[in-house]
Protein backbone atom coordinates (compact mmCIF):
# COMPACT_ATOMS: atom_id res chain seq x y z
CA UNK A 1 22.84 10.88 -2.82
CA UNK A 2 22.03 12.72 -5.76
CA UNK A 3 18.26 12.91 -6.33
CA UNK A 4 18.31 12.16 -10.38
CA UNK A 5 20.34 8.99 -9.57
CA UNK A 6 17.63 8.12 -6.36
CA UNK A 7 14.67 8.67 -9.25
CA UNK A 8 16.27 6.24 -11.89
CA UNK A 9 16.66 3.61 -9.85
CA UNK A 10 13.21 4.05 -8.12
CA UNK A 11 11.95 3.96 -11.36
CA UNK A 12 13.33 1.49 -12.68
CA UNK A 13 12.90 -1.07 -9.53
CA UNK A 14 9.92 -0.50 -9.34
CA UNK A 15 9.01 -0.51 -13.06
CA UNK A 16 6.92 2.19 -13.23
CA UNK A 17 5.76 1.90 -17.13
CA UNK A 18 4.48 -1.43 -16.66
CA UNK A 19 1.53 -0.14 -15.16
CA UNK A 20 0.36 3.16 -16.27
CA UNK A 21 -2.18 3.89 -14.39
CA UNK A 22 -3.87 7.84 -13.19
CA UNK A 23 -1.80 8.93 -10.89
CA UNK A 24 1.48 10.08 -12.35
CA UNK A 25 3.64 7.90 -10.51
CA UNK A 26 7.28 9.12 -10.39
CA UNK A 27 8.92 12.26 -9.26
CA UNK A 28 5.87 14.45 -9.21
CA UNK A 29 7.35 17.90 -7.04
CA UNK A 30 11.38 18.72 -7.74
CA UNK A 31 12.93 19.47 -4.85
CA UNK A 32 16.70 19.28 -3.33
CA UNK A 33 19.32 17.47 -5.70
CA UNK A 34 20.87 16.23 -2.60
CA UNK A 35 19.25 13.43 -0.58
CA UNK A 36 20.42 12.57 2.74
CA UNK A 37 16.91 11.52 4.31
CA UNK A 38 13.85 10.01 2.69
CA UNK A 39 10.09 10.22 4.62
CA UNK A 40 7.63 7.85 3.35
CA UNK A 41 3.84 8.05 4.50
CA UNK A 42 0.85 6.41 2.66
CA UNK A 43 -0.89 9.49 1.68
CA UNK A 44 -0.36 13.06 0.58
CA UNK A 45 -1.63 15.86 2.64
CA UNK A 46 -0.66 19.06 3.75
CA UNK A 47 -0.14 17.37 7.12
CA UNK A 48 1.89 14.92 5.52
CA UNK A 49 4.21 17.40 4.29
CA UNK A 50 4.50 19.33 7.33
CA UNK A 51 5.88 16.55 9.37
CA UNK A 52 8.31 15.18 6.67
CA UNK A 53 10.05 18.83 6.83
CA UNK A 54 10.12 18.92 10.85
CA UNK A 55 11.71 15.50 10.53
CA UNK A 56 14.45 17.13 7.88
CA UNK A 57 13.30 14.81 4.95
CA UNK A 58 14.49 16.05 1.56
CA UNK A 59 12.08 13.71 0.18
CA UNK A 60 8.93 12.02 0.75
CA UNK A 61 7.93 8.94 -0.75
CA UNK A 62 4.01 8.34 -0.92
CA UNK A 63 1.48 5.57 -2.22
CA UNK A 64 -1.43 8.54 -3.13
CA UNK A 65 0.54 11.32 -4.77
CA UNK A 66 -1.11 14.46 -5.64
CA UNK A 67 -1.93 14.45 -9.16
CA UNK A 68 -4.81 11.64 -10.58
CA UNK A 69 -5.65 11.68 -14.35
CA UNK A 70 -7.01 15.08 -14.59
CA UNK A 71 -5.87 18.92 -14.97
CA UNK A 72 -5.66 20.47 -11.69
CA UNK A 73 -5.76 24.41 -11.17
CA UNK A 74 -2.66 25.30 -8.80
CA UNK A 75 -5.36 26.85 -6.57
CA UNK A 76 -6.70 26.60 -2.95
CA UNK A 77 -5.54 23.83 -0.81
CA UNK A 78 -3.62 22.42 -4.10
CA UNK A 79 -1.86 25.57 -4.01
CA UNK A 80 -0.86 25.59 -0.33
CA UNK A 81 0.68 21.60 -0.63
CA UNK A 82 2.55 22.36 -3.76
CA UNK A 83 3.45 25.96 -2.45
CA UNK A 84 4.71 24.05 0.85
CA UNK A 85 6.67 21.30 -0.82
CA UNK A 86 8.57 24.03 -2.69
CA UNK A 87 9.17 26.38 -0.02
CA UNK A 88 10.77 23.31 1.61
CA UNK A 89 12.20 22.36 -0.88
CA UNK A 90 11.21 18.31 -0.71
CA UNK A 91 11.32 16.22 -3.30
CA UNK A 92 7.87 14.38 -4.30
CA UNK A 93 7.36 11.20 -5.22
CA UNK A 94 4.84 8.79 -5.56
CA UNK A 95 4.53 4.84 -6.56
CA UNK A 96 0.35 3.67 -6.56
CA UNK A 97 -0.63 0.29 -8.86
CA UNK A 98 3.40 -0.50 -9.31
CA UNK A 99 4.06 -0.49 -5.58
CA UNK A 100 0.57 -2.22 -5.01
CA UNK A 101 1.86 -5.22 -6.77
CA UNK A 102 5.63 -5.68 -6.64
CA UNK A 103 6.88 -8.42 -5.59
CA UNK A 104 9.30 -7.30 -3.37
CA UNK A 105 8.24 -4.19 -1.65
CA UNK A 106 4.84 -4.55 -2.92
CA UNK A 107 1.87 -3.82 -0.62
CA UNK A 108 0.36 -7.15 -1.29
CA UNK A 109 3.17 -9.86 -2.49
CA UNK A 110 5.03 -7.72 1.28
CA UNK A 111 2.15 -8.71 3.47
CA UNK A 112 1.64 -12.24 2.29
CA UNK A 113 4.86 -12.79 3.57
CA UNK A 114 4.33 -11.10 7.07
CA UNK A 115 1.76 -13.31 7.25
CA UNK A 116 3.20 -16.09 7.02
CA UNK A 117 2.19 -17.52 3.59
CA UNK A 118 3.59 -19.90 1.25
CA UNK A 119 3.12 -21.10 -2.14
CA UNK A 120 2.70 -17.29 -3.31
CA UNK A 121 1.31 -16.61 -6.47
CA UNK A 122 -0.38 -13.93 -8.69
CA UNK A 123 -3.70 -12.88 -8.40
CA UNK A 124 -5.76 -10.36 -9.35
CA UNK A 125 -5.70 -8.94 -12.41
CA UNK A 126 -5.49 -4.44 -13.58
CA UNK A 127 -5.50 -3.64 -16.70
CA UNK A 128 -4.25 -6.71 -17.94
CA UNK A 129 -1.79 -7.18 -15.44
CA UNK A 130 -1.50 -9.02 -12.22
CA UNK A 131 -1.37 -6.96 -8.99
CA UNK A 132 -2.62 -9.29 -5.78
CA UNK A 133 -1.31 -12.69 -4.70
CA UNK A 134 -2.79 -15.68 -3.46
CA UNK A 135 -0.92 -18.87 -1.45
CA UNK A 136 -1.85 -21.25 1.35
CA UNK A 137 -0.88 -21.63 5.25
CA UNK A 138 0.91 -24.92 4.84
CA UNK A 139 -0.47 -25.87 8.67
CA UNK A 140 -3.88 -24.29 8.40
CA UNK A 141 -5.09 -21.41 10.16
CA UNK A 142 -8.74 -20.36 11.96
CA UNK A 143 -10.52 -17.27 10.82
CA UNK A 144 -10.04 -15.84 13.78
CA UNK A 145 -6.32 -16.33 13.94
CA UNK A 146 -5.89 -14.79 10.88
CA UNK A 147 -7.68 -12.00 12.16
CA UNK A 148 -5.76 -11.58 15.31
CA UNK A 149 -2.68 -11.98 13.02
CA UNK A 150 -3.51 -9.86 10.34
CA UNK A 151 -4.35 -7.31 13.01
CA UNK A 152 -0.89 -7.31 14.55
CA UNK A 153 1.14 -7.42 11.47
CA UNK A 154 -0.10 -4.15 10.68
CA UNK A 155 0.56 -2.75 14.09
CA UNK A 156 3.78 -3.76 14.16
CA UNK A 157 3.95 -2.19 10.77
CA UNK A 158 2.84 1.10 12.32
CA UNK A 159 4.92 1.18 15.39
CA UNK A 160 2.63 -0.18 17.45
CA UNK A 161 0.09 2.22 17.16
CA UNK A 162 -3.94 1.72 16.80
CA UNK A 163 -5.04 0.50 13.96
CA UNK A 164 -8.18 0.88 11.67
CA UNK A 165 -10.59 -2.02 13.73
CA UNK A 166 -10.48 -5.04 10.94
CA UNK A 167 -14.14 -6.59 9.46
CA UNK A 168 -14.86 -10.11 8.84
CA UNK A 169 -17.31 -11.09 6.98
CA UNK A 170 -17.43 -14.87 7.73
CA UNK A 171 -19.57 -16.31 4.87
CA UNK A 172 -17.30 -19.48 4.58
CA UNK A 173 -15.33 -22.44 6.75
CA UNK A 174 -13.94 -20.90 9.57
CA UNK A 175 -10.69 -23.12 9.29
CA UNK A 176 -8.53 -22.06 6.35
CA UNK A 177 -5.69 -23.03 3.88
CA UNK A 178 -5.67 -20.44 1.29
CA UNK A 179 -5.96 -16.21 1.04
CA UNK A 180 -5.99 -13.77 -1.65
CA UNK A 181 -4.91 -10.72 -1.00
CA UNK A 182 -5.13 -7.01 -3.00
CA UNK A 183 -4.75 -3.81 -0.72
CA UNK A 184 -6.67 -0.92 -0.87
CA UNK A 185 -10.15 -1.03 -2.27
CA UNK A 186 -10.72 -4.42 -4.46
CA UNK A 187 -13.93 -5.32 -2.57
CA UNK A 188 -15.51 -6.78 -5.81
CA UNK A 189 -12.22 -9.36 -5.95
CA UNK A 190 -14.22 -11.11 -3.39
CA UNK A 191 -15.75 -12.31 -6.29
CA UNK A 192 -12.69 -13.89 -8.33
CA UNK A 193 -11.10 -15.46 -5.30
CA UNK A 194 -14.54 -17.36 -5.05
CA UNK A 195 -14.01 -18.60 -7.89
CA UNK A 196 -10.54 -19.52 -7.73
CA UNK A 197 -11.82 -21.66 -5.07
CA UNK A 198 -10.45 -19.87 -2.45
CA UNK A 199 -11.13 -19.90 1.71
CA UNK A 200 -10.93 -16.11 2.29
CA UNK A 201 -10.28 -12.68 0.52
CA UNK A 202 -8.66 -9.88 1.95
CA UNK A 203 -8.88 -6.29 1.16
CA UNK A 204 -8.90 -3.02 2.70
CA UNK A 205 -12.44 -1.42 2.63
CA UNK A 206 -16.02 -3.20 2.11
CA UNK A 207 -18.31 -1.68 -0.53
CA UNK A 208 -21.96 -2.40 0.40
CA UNK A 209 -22.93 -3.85 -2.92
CA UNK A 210 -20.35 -6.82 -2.55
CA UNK A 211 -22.12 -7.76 0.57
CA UNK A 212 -23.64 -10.34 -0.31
CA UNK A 213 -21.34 -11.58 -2.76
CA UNK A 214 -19.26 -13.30 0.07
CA UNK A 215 -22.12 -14.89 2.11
CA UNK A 216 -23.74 -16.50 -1.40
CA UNK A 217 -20.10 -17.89 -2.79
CA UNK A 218 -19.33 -19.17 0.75
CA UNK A 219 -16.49 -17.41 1.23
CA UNK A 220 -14.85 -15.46 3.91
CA UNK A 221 -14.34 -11.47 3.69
CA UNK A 222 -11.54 -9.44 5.84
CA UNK A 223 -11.66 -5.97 5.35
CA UNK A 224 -8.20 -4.69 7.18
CA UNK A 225 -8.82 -0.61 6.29
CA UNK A 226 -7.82 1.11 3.11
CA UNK A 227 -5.04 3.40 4.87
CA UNK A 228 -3.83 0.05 6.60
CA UNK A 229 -3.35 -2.34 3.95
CA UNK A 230 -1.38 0.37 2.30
CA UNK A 231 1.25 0.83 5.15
CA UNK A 232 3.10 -2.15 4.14
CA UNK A 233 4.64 -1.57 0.67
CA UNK A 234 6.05 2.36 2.25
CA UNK A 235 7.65 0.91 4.73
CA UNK A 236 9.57 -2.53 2.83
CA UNK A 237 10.77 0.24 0.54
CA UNK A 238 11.86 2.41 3.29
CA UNK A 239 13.49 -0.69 4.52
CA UNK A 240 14.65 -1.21 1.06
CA UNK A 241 16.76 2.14 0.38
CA UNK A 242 17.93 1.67 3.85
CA UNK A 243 19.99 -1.24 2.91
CA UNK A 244 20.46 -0.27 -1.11
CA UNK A 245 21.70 3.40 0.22
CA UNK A 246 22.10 4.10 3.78
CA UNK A 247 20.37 6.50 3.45
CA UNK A 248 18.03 7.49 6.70
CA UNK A 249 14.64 7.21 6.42
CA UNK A 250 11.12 7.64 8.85
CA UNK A 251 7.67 6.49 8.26
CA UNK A 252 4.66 8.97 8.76
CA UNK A 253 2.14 7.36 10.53
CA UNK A 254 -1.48 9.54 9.72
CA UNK A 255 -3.95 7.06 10.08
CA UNK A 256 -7.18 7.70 8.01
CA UNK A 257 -9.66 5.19 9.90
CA UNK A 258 -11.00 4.22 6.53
């Protein structure tokens, strides 16, 4: 497949310019204008790269590009992943807010589903637009089936492998009906699904001055890792250009524990 043709329609499914945020989402390293093979991994690194050309990817697909807001000097370890990606010649491209919050392949709208939820809806607001989802479990669930759950969902997600250990910060009911969700680091959404009158809220990482936030609202907390959270939307897009395509794809797993 060519890889103009692959970048249009990436851009375009995943609508890009409705959410311009830092991080220059799109093709951000040219490589090959043929792809046969597409590696998709939740963060860039050197690492990253090195593993997506041992697996003969001509391009790599990533949540956390390289590039976020600011001039960078093509020096020092910048040098040597931009120096590696075009000695390889692999394509770069990367998809942050817009692939947090489609509703497809998104990270959040993608695990709500794994998850088993129903009555979906937005939640969440950046920058004006909505990027999380909220909806019920039309039979209930515990806290600490949701846990377990939410726990192997994402190993599943990663091939079975280890994942970051999830915190719960039980400050509500322990039997449940409804869940917001936003990946990544939305800690202080704690705070709007309390008062959306919801049973828990779950994000990737904690920060230590929302602590308290979810004990005093009476609501629950699960914090499922930053790096974890953020496996999901990769690898429905993976599964995604699979089916669109045929083209063959691989997910690199580098856990962060964070």
């Amino acid at each position: 497949m060519k890889r103009n043709d692959l970048v249009e329609w990436l851009n375009k499914y995943l609508a890009l310019t409705d959410y311009q945020d830092i991080s220059l989402n799109g093709l951000q390293v040219e490589g090959s204008a043929e792809i046969s093979k597409v590696a998709f991994a939740v963060d860039s690194s050197l690492s990253t790269f090195e593993q997506a050309a041992a697996g003969g990817a001509d391009m790599l697909i990533v949540h956390h590009g390289l590039f976020w807001g600011s001039p960078l000097a093509i020096t020092g370890m910048h040098r040597k992943r931009i120096a590696f990606l075009l000695e390889t010649n692999i394509n770069l491209y990367a998809a942050h807010i817009p692939l947090d919050a489609h509703k497809e392949v998104g990270n959040n709208w993608g695990l709500a589903r794994l998850l088993g939820m129903a009555e979906l809806a937005d939640f969440g607001i950046w920058k004006g637009k909505p990027i999380g989802v909220k909806g019920s479990f039309p039979n209930g669930i515990s806290l600490r089936e949701l846990a377990n759950t939410i726990e192997n969902v994402l190993s599943q997600i990663s091939g079975g492998k280890t994942t970051e250990p999830l915190m719960v910060h039980s400050g509500g009911e322990l039997e449940l009906r409804t869940l917001g969700i936003i990946s990544g680091g939305a800690s202080w959404d704690v705070v709007t699904a309390a008062n959306e009158g919801l049973d828990a809220f779950l994000t990737g990482e904690p920060k230590h001055e929302t602590f308290y936030e979810t004990f005093e609202r009476g609501i629950n907390a699960l914090y499922a890792g930053h790096y974890m959270t953020e496996t999901v939307g990769v690898n429905l897009l993976a599964e995604k250009l699979q089916a669109e395509f045929g083209l063959a794809t691989e997910f690199i797993h580098l856990p962060t524990g964070l």
